[in-house]
C-alpha atoms as a PDB file:
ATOM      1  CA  UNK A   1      -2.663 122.337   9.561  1.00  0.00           C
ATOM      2  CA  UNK A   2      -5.267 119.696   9.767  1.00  0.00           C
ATOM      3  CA  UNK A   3      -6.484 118.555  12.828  1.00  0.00           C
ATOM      4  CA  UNK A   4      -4.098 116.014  15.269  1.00  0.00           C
ATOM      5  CA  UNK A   5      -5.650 112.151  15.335  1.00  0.00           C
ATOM      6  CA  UNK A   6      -6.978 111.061  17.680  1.00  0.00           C
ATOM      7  CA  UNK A   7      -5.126 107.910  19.244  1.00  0.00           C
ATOM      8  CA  UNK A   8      -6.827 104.683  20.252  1.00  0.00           C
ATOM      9  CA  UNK A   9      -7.012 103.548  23.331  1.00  0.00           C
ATOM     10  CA  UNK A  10      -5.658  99.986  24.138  1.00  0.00           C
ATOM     11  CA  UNK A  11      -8.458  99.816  26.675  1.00  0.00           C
ATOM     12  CA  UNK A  12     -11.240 100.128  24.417  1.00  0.00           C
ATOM     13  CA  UNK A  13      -9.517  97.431  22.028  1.00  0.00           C
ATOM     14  CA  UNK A  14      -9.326  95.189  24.581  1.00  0.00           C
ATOM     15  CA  UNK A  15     -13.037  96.120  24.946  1.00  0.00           C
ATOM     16  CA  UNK A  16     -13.934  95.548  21.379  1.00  0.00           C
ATOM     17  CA  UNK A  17     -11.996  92.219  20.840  1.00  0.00           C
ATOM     18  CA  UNK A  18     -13.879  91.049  24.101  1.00  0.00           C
ATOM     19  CA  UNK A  19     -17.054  91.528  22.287  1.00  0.00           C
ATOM     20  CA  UNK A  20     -16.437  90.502  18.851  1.00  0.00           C
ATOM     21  CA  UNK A  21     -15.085  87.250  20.191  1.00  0.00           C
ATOM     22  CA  UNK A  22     -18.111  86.953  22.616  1.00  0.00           C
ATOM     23  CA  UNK A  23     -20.554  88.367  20.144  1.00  0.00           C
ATOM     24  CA  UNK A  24     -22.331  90.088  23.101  1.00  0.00           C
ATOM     25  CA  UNK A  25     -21.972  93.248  25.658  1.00  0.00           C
ATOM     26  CA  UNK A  26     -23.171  91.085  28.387  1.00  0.00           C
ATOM     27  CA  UNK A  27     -21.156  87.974  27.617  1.00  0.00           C
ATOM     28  CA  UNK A  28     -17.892  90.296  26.884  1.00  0.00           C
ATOM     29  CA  UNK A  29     -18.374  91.816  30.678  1.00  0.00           C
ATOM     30  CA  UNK A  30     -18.386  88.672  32.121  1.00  0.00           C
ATOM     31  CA  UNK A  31     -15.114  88.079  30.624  1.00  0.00           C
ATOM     32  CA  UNK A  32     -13.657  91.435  31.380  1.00  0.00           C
ATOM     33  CA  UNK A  33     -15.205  91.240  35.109  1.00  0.00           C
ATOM     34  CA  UNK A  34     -17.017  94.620  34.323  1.00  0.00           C
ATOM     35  CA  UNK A  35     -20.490  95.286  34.562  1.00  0.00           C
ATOM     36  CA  UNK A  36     -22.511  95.403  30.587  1.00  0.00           C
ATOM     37  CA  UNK A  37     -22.820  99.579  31.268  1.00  0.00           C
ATOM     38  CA  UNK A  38     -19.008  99.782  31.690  1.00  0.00           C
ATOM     39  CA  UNK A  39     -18.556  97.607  28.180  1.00  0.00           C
ATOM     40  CA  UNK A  40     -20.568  98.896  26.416  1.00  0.00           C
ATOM     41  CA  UNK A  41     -19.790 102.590  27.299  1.00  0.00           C
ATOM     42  CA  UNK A  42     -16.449 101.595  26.162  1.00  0.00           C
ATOM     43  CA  UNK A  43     -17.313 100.193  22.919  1.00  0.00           C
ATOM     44  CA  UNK A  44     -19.408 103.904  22.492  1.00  0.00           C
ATOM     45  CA  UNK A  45     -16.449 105.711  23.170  1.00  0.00           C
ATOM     46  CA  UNK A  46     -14.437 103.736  20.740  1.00  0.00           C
ATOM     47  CA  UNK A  47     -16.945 103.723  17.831  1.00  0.00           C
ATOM     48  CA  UNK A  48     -16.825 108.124  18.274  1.00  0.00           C
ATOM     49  CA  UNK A  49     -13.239 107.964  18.237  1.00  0.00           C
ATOM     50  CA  UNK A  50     -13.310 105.952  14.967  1.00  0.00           C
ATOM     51  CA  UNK A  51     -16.479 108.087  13.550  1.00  0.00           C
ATOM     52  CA  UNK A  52     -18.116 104.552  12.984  1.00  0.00           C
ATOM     53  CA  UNK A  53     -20.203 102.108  14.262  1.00  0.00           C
ATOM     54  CA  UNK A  54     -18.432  99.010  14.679  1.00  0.00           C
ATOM     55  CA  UNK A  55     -21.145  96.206  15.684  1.00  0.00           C
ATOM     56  CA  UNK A  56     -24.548  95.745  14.395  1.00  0.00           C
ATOM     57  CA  UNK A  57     -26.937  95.402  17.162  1.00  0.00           C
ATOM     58  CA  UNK A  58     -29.344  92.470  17.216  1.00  0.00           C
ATOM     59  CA  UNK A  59     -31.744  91.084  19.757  1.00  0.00           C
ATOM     60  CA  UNK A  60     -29.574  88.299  20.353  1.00  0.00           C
ATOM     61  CA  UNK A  61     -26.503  90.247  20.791  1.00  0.00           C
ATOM     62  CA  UNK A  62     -23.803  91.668  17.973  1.00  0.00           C
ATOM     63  CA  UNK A  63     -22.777  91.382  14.658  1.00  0.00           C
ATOM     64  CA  UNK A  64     -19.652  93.511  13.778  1.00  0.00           C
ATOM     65  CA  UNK A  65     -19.300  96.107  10.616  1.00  0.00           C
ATOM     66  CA  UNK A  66     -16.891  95.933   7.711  1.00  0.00           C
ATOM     67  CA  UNK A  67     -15.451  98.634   9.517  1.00  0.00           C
ATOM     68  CA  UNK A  68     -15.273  96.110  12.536  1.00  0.00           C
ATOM     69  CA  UNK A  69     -14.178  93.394  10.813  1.00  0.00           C
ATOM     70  CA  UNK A  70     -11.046  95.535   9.537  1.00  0.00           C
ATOM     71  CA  UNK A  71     -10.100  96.527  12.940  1.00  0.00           C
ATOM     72  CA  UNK A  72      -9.710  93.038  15.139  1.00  0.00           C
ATOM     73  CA  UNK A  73      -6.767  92.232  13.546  1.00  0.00           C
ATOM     74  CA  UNK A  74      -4.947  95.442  13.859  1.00  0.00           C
ATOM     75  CA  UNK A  75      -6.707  95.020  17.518  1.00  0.00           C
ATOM     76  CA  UNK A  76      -5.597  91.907  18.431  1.00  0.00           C
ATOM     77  CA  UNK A  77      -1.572  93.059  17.653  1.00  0.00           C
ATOM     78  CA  UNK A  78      -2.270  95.735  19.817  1.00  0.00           C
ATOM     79  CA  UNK A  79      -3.335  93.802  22.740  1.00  0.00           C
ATOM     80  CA  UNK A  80      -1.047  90.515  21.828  1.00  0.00           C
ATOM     81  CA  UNK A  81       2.077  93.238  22.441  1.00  0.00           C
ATOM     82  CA  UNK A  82       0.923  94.845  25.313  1.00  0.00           C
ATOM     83  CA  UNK A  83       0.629  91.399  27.291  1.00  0.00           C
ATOM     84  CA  UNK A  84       3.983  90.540  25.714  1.00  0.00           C
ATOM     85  CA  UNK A  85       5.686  93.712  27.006  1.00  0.00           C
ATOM     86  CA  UNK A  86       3.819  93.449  30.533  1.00  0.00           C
ATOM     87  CA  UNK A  87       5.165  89.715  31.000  1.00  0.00           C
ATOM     88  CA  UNK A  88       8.921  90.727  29.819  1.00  0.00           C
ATOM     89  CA  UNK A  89       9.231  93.324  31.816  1.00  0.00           C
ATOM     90  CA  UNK A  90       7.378  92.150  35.243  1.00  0.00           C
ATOM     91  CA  UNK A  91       9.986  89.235  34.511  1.00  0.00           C
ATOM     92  CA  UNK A  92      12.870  89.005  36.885  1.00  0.00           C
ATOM     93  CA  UNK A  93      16.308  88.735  34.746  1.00  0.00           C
ATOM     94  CA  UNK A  94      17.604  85.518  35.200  1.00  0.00           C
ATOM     95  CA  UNK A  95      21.151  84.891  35.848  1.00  0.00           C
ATOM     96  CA  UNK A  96      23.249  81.880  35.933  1.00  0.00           C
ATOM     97  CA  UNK A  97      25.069  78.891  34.079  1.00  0.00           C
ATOM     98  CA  UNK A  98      22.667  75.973  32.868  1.00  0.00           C
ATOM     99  CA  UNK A  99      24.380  73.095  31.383  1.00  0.00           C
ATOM    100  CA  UNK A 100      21.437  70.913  29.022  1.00  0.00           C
ATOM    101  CA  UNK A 101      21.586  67.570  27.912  1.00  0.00           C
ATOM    102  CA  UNK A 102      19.455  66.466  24.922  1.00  0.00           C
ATOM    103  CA  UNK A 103      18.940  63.392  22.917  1.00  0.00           C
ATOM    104  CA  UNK A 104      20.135  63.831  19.257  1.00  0.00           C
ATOM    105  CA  UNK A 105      16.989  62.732  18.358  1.00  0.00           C
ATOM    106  CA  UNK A 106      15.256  66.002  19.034  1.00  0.00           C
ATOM    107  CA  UNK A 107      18.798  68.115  18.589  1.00  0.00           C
ATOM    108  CA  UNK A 108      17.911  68.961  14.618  1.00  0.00           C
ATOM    109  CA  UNK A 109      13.909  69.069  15.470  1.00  0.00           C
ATOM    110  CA  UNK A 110      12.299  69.738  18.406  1.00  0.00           C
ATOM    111  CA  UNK A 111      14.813  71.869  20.425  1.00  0.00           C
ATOM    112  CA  UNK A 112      16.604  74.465  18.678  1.00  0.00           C
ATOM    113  CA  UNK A 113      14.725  77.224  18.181  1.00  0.00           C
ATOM    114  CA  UNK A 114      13.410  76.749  22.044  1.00  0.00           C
ATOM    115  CA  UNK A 115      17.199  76.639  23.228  1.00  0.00           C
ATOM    116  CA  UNK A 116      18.171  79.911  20.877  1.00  0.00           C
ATOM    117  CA  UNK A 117      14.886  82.029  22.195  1.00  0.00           C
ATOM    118  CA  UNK A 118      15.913  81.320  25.058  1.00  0.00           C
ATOM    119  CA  UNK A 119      19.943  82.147  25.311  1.00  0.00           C
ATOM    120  CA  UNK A 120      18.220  85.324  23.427  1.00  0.00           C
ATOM    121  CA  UNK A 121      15.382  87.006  25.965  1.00  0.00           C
ATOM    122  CA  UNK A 122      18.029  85.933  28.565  1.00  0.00           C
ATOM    123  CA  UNK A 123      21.277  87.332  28.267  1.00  0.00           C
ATOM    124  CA  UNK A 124      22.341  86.821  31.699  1.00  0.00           C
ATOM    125  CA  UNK A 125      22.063  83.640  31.362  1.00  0.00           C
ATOM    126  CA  UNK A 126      25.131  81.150  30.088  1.00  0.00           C
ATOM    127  CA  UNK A 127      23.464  78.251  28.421  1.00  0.00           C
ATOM    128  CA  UNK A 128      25.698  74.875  27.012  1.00  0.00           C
ATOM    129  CA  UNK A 129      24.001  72.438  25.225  1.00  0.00           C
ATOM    130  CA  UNK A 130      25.265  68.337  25.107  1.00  0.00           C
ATOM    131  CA  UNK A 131      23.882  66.342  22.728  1.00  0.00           C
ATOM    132  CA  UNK A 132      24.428  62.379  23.742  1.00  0.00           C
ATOM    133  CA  UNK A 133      22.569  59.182  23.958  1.00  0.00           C
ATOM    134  CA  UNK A 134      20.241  58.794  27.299  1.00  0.00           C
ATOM    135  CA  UNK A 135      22.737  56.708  29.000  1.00  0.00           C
ATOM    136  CA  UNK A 136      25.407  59.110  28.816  1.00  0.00           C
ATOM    137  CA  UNK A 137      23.051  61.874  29.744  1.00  0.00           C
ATOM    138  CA  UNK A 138      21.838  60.164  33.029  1.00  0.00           C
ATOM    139  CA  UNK A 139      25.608  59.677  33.924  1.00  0.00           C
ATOM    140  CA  UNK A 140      26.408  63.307  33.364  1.00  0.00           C
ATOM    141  CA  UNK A 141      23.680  64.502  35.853  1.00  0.00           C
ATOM    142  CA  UNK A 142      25.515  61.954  38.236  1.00  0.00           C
ATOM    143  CA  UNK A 143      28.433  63.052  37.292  1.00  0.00           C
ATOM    144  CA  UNK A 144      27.637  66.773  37.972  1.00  0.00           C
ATOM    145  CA  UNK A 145      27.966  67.651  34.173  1.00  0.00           C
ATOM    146  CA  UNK A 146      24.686  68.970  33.635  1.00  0.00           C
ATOM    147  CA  UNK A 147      21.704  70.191  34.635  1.00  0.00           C
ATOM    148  CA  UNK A 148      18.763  68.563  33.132  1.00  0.00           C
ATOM    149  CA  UNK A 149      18.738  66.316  30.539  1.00  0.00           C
ATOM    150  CA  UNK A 150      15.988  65.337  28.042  1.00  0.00           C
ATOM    151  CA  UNK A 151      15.807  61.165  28.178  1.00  0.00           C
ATOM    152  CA  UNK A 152      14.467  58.691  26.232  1.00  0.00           C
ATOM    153  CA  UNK A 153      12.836  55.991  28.103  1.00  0.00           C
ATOM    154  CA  UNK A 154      11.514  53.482  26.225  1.00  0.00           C
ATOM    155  CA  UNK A 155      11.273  50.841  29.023  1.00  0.00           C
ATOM    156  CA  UNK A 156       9.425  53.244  31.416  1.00  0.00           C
ATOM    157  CA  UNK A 157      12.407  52.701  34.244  1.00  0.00           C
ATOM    158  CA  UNK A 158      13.551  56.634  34.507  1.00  0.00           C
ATOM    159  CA  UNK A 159      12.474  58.323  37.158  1.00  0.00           C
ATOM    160  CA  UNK A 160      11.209  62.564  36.178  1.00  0.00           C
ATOM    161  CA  UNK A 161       8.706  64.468  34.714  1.00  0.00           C
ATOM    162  CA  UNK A 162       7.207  63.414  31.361  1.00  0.00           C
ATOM    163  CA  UNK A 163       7.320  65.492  28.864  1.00  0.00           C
ATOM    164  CA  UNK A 164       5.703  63.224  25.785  1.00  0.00           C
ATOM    165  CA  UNK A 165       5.613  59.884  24.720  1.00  0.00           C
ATOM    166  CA  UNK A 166       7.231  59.833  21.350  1.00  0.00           C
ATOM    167  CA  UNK A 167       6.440  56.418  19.707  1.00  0.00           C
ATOM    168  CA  UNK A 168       9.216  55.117  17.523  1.00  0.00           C
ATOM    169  CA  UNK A 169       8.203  54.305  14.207  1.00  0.00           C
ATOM    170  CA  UNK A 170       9.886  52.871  10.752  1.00  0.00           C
ATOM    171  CA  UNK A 171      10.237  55.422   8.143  1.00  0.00           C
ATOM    172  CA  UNK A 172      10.799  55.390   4.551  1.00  0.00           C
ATOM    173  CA  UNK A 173      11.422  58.105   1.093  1.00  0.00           C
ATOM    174  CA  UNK A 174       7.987  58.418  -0.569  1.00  0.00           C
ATOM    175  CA  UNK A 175      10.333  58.516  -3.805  1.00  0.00           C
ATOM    176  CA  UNK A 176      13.005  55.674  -3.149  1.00  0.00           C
ATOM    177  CA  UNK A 177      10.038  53.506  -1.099  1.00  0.00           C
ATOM    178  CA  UNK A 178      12.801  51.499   0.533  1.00  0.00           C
ATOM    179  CA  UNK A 179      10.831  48.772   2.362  1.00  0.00           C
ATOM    180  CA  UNK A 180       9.606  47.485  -0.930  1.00  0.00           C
ATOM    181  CA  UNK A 181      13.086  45.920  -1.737  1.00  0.00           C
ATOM    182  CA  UNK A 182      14.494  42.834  -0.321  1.00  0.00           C
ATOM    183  CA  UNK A 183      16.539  42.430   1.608  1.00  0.00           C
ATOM    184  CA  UNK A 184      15.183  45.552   3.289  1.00  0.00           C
ATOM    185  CA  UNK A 185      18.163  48.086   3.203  1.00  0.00           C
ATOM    186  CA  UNK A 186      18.067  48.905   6.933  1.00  0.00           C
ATOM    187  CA  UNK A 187      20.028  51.656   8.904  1.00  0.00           C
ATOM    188  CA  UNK A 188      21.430  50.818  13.088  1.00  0.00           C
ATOM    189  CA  UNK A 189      23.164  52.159  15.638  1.00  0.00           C
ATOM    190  CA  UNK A 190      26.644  51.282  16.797  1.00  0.00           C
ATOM    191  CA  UNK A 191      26.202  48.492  19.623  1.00  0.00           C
ATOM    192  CA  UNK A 192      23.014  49.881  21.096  1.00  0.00           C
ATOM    193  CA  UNK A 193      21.041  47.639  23.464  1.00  0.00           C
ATOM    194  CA  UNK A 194      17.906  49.458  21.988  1.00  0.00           C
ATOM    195  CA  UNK A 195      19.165  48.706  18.572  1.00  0.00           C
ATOM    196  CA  UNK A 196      19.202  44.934  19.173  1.00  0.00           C
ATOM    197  CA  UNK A 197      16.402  44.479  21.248  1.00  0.00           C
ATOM    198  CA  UNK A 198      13.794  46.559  19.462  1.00  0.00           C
ATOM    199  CA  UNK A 199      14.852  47.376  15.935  1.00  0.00           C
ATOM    200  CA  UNK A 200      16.250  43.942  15.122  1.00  0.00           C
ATOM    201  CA  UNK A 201      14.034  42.172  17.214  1.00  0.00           C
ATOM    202  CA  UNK A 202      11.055  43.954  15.838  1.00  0.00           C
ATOM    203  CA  UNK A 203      12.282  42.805  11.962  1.00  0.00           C
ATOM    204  CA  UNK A 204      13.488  39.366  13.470  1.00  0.00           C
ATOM    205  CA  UNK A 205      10.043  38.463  14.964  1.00  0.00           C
ATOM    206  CA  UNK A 206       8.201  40.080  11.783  1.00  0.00           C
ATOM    207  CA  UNK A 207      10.437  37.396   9.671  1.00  0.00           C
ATOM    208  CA  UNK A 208      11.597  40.136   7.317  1.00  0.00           C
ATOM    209  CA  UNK A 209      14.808  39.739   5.072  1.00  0.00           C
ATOM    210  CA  UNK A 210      16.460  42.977   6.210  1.00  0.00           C
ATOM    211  CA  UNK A 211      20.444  44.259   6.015  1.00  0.00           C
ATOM    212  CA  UNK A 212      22.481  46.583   7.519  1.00  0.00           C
ATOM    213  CA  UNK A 213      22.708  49.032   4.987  1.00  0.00           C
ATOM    214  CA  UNK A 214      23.717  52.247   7.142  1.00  0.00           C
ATOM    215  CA  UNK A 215      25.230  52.061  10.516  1.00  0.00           C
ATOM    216  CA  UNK A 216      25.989  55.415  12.607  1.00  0.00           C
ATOM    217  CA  UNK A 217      25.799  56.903  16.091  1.00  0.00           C
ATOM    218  CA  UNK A 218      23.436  59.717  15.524  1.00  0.00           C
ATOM    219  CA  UNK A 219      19.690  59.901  14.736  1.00  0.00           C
ATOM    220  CA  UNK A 220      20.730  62.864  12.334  1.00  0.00           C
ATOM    221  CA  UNK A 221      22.129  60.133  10.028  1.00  0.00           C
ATOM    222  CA  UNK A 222      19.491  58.156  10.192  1.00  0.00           C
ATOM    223  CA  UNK A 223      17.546  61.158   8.665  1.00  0.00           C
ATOM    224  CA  UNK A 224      19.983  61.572   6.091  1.00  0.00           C
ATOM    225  CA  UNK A 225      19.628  57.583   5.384  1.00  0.00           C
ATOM    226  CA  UNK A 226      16.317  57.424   4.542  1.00  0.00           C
ATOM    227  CA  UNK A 227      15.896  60.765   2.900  1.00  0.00           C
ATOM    228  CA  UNK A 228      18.376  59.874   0.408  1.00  0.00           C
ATOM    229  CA  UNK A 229      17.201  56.214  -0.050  1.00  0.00           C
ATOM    230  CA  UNK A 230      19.709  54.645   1.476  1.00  0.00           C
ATOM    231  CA  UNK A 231      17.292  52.460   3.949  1.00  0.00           C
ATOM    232  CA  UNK A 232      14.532  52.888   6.445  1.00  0.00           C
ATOM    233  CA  UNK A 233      15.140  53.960   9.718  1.00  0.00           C
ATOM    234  CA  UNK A 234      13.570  54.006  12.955  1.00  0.00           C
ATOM    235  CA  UNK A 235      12.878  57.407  13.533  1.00  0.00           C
ATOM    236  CA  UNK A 236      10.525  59.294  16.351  1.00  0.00           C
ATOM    237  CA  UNK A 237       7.702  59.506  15.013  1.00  0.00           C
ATOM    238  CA  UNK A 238       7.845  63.948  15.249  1.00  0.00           C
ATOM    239  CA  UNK A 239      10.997  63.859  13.900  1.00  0.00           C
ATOM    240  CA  UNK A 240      10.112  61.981  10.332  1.00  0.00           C
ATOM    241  CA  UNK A 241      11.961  64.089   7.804  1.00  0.00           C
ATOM    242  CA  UNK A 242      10.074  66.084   4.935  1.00  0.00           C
ATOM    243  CA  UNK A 243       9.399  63.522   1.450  1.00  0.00           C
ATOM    244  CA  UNK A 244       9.442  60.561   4.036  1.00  0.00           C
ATOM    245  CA  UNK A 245       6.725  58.923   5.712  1.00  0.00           C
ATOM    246  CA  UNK A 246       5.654  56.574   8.732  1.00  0.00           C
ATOM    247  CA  UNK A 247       5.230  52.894   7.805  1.00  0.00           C
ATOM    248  CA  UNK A 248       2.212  51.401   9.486  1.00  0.00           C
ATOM    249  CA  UNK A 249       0.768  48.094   9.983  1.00  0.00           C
ATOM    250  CA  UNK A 250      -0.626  47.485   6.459  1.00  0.00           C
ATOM    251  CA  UNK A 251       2.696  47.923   4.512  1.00  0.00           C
ATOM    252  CA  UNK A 252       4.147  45.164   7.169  1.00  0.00           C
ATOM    253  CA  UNK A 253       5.934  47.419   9.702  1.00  0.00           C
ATOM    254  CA  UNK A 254       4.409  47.996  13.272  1.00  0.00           C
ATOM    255  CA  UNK A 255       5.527  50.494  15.781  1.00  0.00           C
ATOM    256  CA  UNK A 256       8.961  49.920  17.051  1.00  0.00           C
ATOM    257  CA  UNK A 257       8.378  51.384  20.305  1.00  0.00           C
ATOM    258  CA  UNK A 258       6.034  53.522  22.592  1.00  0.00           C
ATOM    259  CA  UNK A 259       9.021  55.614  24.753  1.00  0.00           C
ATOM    260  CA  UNK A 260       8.633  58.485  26.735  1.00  0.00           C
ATOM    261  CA  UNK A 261      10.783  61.579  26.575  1.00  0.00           C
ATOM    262  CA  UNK A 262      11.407  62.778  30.055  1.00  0.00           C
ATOM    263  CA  UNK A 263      13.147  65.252  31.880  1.00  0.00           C
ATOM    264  CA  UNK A 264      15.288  64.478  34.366  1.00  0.00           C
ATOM    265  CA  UNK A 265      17.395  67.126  37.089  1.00  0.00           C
ATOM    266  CA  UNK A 266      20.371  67.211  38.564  1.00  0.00           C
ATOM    267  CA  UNK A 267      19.666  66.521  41.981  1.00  0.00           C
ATOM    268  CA  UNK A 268      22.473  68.602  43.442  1.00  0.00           C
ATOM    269  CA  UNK A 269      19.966  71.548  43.284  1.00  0.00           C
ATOM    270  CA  UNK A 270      18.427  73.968  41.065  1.00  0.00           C
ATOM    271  CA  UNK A 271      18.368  78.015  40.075  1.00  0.00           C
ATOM    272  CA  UNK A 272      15.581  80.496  38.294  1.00  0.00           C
ATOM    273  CA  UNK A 273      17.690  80.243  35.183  1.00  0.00           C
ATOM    274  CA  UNK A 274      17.476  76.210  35.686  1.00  0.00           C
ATOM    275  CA  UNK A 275      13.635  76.287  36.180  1.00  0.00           C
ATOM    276  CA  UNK A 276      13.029  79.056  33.657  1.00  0.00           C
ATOM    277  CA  UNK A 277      14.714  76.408  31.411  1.00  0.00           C
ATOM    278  CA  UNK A 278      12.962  73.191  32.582  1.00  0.00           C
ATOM    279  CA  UNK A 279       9.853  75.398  31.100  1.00  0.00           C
ATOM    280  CA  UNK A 280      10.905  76.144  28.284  1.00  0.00           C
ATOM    281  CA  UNK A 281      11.321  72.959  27.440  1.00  0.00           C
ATOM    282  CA  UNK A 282       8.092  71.635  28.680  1.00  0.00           C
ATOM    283  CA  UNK A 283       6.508  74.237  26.293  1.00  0.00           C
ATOM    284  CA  UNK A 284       8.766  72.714  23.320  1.00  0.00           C
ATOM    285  CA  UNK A 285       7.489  69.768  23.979  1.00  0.00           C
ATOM    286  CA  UNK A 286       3.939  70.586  24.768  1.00  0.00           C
ATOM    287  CA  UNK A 287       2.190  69.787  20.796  1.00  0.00           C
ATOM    288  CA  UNK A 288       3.690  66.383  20.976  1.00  0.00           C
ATOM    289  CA  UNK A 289       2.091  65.976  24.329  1.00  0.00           C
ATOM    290  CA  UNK A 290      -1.242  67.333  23.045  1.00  0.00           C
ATOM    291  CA  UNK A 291      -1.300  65.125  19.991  1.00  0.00           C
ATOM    292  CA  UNK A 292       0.051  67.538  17.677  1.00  0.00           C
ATOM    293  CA  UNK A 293       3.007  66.970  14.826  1.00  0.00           C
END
């Protein structure tokens, strides 16, 4: 029989990434809160558990090995799922309806895989999802109906916690190019105060011949519209379907408008499951917030 292996210890990865990252003992302990003999005793102990040296050392700190190099991934999986398993299970369960009210807009997009991981690492909890426009979703948290609901605001009059601002933007099929025709093939909502005040206005005030070529309720079909040339749409601009694009300035079309999405509460109260909730959809929303698409 050949002789048992010797396991790693997570400690001395942690150790190890420390240092590659910081490309030196001393800079690595400061990180760790350790002192640079601690560190780099660890590193020692690591590199005669592997039968390899793993850094290089230079007079202006490390450099690591191949051999180095091939362990920081495996290294930083290690680590990545021992924080994961320390936060789950440190985690109280949560327990508890919570009733969510989201704009269409972001029902296809932003939100569903944040809503499904969700109802998934909490199975205590009993989530319903209602998608609506804003104004329906502020009168079902008066109404008792749900618990927080994800608004769009674009005349900055809600009152809540911001979670983005979302500009609205025209969008048109790369392939069909829409805009180009005239009258402009155009897609609406169903007697929308929004609809007439900032996507007609905006082509009324431009002096564009437009049309009504696609009216619906949902911003799902104005997806559909414009990926299968139907018309152009106004669309959030992170929500601008794949083979479609943003039209800007310089092909004629401005931005519609600069609304924020916000969250709003139910002001009846609120629960763990409720807050655990309000974060995860803060974190959803976070890259838009930060800039990213």
């Amino acid at each position: 029989m050949g002789v048992p292996m010797q396991p790693l210890d997570s400690d001395l990865m942690r150790s190890f990434l420390a240092v590659a990252d910081a490309g030196s003992v001393t800079a690595a302990a400061g990180r760790l809160y350790r002192t640079q003999s601690a560190v780099s005793l660890q590193v020692k102990r690591l590199e005669d558990s592997l039968g390899q040296p793993l850094f290089d050392r230079q007079a202006r700190g490390v450099v690591l090995t191949p051999r180095g190099e091939q362990l920081v991934p495996y290294a930083r999986r290690v680590v990545a799922l021992l924080d994961e398993a320390a936060v789950a299970l440190r985690e109280k369960p949560l327990v508890g309806p919570v009733r969510v009210g989201i704009s269409d807009e972001y029902s296809g997009t932003v939100l569903p895989r944040a809503l499904a991981a969700f109802d998934e690492r909490h199975e205590g909890v009993q989530v319903s999802v209602r998608v609506d426009h804003s104004t329906s979703q502020i009168a079902a948290l008066e109404a008792d109906e749900i618990d927080l609901g994800v608004i769009y605001d674009w005349q900055y009059v809600q009152d809540g916690e911001v979670l983005c601002i979302d500009p609205t933007v025209w969008v048109t099929s790369v392939t069909h190019a829409q805009h180009l025709r005239r009258p402009v093939p155009v897609a609406m909502y169903f007697k929308s105060e929004w609809s007439r005040d900032y996507v007609e206005g905006s082509l009324n005030r431009l002096s564009i011949d437009w049309r009504a070529a696609w009216s619906c309720d949902m911003a799902a079909g104005f997806r559909v519209a414009v990926t299968n040339g139907m018309a152009i749409a106004p669309l959030s601009r992170s929500t601008i379907p794949a083979g479609c694009r943003e039209l800007t300035t310089e092909d004629g079309f401005p931005i519609v408008d600069q609304a924020r999405v916000v969250l709003r509460r139910n002001p009846r109260g609120t629960s763990p499951a409720i807050e655990g909730m309000a974060e995860v959809l803060r974190q959803a929303f976070a890259p838009l917030r930060e800039g990213g698409r």
